[in-house]
C-alpha atoms as a PDB file:
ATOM      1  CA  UNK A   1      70.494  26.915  43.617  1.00  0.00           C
ATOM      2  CA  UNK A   2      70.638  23.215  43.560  1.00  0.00           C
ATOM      3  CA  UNK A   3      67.223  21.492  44.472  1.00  0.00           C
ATOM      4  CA  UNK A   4      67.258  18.553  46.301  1.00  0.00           C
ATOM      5  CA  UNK A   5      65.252  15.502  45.000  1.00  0.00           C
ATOM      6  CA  UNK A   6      63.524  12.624  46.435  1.00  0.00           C
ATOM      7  CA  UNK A   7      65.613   9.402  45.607  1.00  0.00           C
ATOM      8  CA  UNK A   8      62.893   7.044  43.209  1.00  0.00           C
ATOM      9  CA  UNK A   9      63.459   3.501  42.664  1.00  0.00           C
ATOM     10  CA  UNK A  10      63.143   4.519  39.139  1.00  0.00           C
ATOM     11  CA  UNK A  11      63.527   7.077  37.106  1.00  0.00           C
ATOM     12  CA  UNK A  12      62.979   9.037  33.991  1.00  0.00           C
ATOM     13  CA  UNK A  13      65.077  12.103  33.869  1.00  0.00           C
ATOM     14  CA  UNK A  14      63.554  13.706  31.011  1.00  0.00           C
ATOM     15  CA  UNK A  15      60.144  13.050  31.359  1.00  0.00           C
ATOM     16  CA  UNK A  16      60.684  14.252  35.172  1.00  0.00           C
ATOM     17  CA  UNK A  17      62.221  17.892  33.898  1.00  0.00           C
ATOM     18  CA  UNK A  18      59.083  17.891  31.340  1.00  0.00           C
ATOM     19  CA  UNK A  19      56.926  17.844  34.323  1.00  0.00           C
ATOM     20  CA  UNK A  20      59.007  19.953  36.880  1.00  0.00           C
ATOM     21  CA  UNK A  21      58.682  22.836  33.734  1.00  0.00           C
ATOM     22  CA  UNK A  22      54.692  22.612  33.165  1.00  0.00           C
ATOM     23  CA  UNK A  23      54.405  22.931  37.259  1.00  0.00           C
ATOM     24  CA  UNK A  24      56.750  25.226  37.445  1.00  0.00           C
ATOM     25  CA  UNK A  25      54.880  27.703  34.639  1.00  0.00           C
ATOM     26  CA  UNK A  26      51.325  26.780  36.401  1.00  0.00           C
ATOM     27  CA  UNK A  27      52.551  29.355  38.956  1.00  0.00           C
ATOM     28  CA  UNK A  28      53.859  31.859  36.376  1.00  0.00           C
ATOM     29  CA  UNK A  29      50.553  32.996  34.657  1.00  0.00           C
ATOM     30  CA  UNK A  30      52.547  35.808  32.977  1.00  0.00           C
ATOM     31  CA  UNK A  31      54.872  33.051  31.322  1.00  0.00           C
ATOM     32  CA  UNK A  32      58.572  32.390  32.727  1.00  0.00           C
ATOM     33  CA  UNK A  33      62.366  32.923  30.325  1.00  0.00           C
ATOM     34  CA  UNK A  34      64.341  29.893  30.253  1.00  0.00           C
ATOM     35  CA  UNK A  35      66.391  31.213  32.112  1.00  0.00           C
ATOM     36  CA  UNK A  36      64.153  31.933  34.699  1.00  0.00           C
ATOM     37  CA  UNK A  37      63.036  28.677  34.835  1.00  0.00           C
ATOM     38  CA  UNK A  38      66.701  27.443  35.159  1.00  0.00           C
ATOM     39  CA  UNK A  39      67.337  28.969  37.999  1.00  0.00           C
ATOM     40  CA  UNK A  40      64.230  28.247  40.035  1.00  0.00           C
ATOM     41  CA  UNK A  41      64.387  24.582  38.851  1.00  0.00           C
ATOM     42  CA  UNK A  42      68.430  24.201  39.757  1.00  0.00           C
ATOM     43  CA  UNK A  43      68.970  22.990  36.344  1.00  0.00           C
ATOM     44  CA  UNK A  44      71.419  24.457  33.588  1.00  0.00           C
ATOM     45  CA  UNK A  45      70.026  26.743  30.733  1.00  0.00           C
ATOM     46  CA  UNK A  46      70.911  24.240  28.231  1.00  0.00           C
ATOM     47  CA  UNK A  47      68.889  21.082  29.686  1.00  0.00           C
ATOM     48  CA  UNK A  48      66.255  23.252  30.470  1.00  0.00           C
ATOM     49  CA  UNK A  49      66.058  24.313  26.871  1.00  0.00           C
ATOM     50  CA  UNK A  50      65.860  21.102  25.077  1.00  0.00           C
ATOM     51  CA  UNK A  51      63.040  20.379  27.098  1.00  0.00           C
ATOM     52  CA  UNK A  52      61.551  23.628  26.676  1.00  0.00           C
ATOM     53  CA  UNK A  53      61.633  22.822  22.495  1.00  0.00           C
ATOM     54  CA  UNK A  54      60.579  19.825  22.410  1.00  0.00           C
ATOM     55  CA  UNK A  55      56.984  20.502  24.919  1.00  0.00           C
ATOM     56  CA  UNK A  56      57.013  23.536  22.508  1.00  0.00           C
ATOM     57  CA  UNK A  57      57.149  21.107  19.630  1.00  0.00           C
ATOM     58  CA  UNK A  58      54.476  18.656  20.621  1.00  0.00           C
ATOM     59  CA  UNK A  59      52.201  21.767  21.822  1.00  0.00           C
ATOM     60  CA  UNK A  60      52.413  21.618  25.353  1.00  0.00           C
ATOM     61  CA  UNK A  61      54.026  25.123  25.615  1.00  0.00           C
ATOM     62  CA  UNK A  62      53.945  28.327  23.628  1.00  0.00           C
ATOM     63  CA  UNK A  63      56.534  31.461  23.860  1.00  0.00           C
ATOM     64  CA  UNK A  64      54.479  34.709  23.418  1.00  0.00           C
ATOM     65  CA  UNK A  65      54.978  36.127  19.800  1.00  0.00           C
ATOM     66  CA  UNK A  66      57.238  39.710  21.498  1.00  0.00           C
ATOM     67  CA  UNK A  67      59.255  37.888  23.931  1.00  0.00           C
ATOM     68  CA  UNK A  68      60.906  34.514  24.939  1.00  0.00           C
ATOM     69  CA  UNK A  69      58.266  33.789  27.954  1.00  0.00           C
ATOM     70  CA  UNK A  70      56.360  30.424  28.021  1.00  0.00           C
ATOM     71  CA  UNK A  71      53.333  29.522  29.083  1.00  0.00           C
ATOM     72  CA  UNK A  72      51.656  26.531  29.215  1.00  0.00           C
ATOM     73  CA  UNK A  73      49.157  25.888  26.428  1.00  0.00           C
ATOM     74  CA  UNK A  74      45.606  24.440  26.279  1.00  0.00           C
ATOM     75  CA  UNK A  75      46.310  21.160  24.731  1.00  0.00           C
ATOM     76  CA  UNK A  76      47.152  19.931  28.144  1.00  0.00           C
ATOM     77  CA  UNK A  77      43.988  21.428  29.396  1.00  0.00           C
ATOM     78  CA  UNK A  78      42.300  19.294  26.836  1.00  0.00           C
ATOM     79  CA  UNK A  79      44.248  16.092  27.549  1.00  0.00           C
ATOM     80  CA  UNK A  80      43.664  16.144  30.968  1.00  0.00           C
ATOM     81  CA  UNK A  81      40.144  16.707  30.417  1.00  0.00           C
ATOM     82  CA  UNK A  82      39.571  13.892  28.057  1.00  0.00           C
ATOM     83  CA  UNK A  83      41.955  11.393  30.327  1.00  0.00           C
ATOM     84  CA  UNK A  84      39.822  11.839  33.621  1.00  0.00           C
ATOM     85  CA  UNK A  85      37.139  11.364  34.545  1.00  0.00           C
ATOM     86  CA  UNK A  86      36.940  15.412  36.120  1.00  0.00           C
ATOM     87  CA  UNK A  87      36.197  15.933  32.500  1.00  0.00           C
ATOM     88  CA  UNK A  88      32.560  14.799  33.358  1.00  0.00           C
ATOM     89  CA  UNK A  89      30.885  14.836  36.942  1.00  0.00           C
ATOM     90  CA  UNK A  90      28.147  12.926  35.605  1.00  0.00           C
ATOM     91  CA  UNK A  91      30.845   9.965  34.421  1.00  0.00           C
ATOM     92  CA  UNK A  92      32.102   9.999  37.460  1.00  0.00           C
ATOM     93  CA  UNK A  93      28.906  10.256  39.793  1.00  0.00           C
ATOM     94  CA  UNK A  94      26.609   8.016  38.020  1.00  0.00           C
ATOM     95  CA  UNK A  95      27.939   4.725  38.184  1.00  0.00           C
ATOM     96  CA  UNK A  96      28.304   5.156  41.997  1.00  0.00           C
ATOM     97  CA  UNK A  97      24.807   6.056  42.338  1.00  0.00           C
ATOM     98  CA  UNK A  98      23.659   3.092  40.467  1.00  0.00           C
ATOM     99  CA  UNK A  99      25.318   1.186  42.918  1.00  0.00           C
ATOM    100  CA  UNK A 100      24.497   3.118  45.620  1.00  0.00           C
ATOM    101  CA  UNK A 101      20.592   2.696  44.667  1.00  0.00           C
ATOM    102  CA  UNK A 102      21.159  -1.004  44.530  1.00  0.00           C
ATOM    103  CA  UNK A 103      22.906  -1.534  47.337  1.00  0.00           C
ATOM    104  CA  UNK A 104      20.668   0.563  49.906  1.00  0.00           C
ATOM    105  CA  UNK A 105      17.307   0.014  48.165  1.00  0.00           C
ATOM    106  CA  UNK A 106      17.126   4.108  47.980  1.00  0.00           C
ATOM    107  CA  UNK A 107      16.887   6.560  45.792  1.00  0.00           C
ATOM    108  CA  UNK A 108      19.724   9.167  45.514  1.00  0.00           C
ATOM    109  CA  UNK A 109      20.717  12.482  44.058  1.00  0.00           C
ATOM    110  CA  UNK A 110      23.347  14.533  43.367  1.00  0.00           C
ATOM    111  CA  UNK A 111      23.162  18.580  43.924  1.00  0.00           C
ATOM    112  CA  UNK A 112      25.446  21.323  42.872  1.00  0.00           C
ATOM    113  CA  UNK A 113      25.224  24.978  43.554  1.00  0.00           C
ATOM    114  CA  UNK A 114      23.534  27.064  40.673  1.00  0.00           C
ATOM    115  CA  UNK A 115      23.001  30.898  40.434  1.00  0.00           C
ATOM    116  CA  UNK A 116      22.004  30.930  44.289  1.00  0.00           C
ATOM    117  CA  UNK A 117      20.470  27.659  44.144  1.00  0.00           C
ATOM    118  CA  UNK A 118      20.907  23.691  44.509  1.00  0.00           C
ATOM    119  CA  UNK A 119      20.609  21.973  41.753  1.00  0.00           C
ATOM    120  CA  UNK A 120      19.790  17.754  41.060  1.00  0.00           C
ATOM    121  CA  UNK A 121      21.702  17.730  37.665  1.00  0.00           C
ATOM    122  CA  UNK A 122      21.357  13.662  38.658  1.00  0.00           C
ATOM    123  CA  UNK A 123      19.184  11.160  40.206  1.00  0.00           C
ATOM    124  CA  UNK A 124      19.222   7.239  40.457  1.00  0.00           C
ATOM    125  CA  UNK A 125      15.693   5.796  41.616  1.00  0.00           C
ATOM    126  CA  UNK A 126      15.524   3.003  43.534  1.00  0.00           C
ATOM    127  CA  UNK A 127      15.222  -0.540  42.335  1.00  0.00           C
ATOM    128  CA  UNK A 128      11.955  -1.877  43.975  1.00  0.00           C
ATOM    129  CA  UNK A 129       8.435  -1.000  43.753  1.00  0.00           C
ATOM    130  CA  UNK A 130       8.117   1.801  46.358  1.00  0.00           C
ATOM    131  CA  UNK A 131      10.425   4.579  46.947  1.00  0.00           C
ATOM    132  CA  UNK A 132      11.262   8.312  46.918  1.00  0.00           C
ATOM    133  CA  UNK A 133      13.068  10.258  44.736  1.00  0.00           C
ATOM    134  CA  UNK A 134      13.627  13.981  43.445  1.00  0.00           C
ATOM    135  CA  UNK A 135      13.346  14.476  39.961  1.00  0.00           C
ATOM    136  CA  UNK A 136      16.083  15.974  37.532  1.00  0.00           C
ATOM    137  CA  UNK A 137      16.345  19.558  37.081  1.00  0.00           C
ATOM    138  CA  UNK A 138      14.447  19.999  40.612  1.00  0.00           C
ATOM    139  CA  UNK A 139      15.656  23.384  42.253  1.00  0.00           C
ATOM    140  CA  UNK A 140      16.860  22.873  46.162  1.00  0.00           C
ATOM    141  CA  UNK A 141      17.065  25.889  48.921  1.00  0.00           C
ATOM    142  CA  UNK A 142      20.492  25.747  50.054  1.00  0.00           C
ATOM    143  CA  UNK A 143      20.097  27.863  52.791  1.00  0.00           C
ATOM    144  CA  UNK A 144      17.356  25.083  54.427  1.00  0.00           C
ATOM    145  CA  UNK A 145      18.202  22.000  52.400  1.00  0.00           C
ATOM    146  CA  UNK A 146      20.273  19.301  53.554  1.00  0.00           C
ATOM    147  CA  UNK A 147      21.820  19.444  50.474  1.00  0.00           C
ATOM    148  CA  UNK A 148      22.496  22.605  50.336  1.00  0.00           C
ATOM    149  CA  UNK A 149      23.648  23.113  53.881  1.00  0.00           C
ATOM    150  CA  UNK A 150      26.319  20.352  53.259  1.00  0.00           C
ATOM    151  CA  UNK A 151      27.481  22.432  50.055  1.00  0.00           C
ATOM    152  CA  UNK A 152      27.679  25.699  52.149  1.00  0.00           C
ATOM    153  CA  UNK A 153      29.404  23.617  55.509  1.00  0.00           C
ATOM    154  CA  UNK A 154      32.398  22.506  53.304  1.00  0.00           C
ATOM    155  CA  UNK A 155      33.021  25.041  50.631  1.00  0.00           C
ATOM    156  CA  UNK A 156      35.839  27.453  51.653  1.00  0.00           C
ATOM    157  CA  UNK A 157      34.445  30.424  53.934  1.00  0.00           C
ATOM    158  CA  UNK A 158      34.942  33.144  50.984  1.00  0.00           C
ATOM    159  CA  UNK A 159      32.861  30.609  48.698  1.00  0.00           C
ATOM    160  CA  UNK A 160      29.985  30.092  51.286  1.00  0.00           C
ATOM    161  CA  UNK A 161      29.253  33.989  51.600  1.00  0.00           C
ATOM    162  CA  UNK A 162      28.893  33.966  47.855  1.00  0.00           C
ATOM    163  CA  UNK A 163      26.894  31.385  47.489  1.00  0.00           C
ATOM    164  CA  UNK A 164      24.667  32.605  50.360  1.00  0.00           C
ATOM    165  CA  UNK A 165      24.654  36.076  49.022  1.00  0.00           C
ATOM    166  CA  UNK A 166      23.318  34.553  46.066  1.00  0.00           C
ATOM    167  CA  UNK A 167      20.767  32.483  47.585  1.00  0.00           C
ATOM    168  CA  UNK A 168      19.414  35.740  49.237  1.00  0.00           C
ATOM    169  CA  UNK A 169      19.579  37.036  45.699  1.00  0.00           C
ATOM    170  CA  UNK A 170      17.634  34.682  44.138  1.00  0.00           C
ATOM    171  CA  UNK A 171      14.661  35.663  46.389  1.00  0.00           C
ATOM    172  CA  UNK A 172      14.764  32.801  48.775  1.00  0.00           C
ATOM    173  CA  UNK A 173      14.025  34.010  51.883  1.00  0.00           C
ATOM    174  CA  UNK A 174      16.421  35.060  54.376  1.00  0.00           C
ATOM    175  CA  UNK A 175      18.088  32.920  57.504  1.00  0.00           C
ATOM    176  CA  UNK A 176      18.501  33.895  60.802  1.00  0.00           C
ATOM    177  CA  UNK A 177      22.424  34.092  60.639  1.00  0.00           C
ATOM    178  CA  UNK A 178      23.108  32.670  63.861  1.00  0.00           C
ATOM    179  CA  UNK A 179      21.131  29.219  63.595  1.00  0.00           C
ATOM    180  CA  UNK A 180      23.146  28.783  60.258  1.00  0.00           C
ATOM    181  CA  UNK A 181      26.517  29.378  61.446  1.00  0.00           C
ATOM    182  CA  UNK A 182      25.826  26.953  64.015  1.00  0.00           C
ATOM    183  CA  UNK A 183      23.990  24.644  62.145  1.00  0.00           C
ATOM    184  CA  UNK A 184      26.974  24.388  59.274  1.00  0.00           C
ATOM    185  CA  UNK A 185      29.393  24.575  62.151  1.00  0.00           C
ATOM    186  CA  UNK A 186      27.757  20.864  63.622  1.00  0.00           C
ATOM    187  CA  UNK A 187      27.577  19.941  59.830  1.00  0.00           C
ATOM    188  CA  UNK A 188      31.748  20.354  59.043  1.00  0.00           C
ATOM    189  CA  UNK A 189      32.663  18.626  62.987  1.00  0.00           C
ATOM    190  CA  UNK A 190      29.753  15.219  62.003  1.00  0.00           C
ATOM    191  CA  UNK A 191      31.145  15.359  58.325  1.00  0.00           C
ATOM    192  CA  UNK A 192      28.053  15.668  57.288  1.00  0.00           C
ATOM    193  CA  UNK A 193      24.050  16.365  57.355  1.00  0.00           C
ATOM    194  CA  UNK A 194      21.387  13.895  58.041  1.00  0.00           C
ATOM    195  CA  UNK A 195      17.835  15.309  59.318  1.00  0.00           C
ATOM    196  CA  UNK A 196      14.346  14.683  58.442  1.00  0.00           C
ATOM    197  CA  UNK A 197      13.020  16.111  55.435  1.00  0.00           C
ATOM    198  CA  UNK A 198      11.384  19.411  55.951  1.00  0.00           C
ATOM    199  CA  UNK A 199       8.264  18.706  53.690  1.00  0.00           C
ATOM    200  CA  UNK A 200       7.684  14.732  53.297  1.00  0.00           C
ATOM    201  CA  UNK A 201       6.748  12.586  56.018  1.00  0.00           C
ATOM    202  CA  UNK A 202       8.973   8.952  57.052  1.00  0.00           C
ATOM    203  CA  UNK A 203      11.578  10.578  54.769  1.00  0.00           C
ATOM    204  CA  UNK A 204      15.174  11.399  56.197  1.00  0.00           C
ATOM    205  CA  UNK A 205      17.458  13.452  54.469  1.00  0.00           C
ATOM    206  CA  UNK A 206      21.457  12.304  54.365  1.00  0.00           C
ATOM    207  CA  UNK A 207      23.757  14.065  52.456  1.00  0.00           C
ATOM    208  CA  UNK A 208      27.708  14.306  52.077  1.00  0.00           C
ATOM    209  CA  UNK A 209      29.911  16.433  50.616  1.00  0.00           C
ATOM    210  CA  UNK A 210      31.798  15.688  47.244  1.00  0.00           C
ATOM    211  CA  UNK A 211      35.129  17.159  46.754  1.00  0.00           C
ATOM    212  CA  UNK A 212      36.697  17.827  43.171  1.00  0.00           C
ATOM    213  CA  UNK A 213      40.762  17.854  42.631  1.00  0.00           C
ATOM    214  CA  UNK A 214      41.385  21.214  43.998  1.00  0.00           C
ATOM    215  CA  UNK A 215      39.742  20.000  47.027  1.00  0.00           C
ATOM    216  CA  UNK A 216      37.208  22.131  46.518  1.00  0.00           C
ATOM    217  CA  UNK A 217      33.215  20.854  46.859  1.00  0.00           C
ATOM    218  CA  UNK A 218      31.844  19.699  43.566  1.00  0.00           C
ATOM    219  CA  UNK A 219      28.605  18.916  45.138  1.00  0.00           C
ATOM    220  CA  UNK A 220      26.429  16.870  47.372  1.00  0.00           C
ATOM    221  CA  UNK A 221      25.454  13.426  47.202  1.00  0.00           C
ATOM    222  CA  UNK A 222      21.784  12.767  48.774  1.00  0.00           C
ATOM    223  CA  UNK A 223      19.607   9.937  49.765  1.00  0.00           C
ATOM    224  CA  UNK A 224      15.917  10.684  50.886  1.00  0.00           C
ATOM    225  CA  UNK A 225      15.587   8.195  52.550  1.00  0.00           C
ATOM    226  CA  UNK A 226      12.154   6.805  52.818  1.00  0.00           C
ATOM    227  CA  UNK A 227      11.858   4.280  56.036  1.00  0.00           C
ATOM    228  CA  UNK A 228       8.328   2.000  55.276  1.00  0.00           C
ATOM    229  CA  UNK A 229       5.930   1.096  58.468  1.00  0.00           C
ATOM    230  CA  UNK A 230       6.391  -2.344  58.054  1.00  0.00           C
ATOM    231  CA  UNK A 231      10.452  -2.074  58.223  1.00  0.00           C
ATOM    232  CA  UNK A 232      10.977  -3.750  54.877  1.00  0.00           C
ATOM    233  CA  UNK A 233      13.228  -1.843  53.626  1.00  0.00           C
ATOM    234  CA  UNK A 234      16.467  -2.981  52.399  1.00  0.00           C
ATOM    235  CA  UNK A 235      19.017  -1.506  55.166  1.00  0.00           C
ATOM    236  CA  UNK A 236      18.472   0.451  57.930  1.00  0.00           C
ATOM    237  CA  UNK A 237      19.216   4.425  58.370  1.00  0.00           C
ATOM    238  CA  UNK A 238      22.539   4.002  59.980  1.00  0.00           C
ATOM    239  CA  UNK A 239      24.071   1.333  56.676  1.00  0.00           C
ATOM    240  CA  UNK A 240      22.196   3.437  54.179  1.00  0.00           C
ATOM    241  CA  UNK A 241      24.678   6.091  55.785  1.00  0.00           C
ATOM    242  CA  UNK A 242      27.928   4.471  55.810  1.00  0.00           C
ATOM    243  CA  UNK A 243      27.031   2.963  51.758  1.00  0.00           C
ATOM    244  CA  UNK A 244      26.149   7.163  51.137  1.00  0.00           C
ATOM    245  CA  UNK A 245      29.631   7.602  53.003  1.00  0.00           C
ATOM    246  CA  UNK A 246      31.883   5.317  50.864  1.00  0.00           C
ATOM    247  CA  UNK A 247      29.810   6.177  47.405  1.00  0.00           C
ATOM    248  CA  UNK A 248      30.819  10.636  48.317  1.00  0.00           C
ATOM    249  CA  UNK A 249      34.250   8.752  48.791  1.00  0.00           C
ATOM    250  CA  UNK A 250      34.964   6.908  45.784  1.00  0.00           C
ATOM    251  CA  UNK A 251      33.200   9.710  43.284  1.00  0.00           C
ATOM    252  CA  UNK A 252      35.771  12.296  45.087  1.00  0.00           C
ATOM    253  CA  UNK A 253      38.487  10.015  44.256  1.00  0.00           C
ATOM    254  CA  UNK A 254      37.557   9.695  40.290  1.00  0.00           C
ATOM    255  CA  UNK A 255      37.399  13.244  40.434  1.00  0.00           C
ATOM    256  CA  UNK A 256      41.197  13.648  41.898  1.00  0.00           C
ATOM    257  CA  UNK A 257      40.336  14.670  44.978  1.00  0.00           C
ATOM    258  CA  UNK A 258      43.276  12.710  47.788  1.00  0.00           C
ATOM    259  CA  UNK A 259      43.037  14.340  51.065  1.00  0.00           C
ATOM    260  CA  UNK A 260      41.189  13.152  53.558  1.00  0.00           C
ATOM    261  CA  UNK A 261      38.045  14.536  53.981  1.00  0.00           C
END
């Protein structure tokens, strides 16, 4: 079978058959012959082999101790982990939110889903004198939060039932099904939640989703924001939204995450 290939301006021939064989054996959890991967790569045994030897060599690969199948090993696990910033949420998130505090004049948080409930594992307080914020560790509904509906309204249907099943486990207390179908339904079409907060007053919640490499949701990004009587805060609801916007971009990005959201 002879695959055909995307013309580069450049090229690396070797390092591109190193890579075509570690994708290629991501979808062979079992491990894959050389010969196997030969033929589904177009390539001839012998090419395929030195290749095969030499990511064997440097640790990349391993061939199971009663047969000739490879598999990819951990070390790549652990370079990618050290070389991006997906190693860390918190690396990634945290510098953003910094910004994000400074820029809006907000406080912000970020929440991930935890045993059946939301989770701030960070928070950035805002700059000035007088402000709003959630402290770390603090434990969110998701089936009423804003956070927590945004996690629910973008994680993959299968995901959502767990995570709601888990909620319900936890002992929150129950939802009528039909409001939150339709309320996550709203959520996913707007691209995300903004409402006022359910237990402090001049507070509106505004949340969007993060989304890690796999495109799945990491988590979501949060600003209470807290709108003073004498307007002198330091951008209004709709900016503090579009700065929350382009801070859920950027994090998603350092994570890997491409598509558009």
């Amino acid at each position: 079978m002879n695959v055909q290939r995307p013309k580069r301006k450049y090229a690396a021939p070797a390092l591109e058959k190193g890579f075509e064989i570690i994708e290629l054996l991501a979808d062979y959890p079992h491990g894959a012959m050389v010969t196997e991967m030969a033929a589904s790569l177009g390539r001839s045994v012998g090419e395929i082999f030195r290749m095969v030897v030499v990511l064997e060599q440097l640790g990349y690969l391993q061939r199971a101790p009663n047969s000739d199948r490879y598999t990819v090993a951990y070390k790549l696990l652990d370079v990618a982990h050290r070389a991006t910033p997906a190693a860390n949420l918190l690396g990634a998130a945290l510098p953003e939110m910094r910004l994000l505090a400074s820029e809006t004049g907000q406080s912000c948080h970020f929440v991930v889903p935890n045993a059946g409930r939301g989770l701030v594992i960070a928070r950035q307080e805002n700059p000035g004198m007088r402000g709003f914020s959630l402290r770390l560790g603090a434990v969110i509904d998701l089936l009423r939060s804003c956070s927590g509906n945004t996690i629910l309204a973008f994680s993959d249907p299968a995901m959502a039932e767990q995570i709601a099943a888990e909620a319900l486990e936890s002992g929150q207390a129950p939802v009528d099904p039909e409001w939150l179908s339709t309320q996550l339904a709203a959520l996913r079409a707007r691209g995300f939640d903004r409402r006022p907060s359910p237990i402090t007053y001049g507070v509106t919640d505004i949340s969007f989703p993060v989304f890690g490499f796999d495109g799945g949701v990491a988590g979501a990004l949060t600003i209470p924001f807290l709108e003073l009587i004498d307007g002198s805060q330091k951008v209004d609801l709709s900016t503090a939204t579009e700065l929350l916007r382009a801070a859920a971009q950027r994090i998603s990005f350092a994570l890997g995450h491409t598509k558009a959201d």
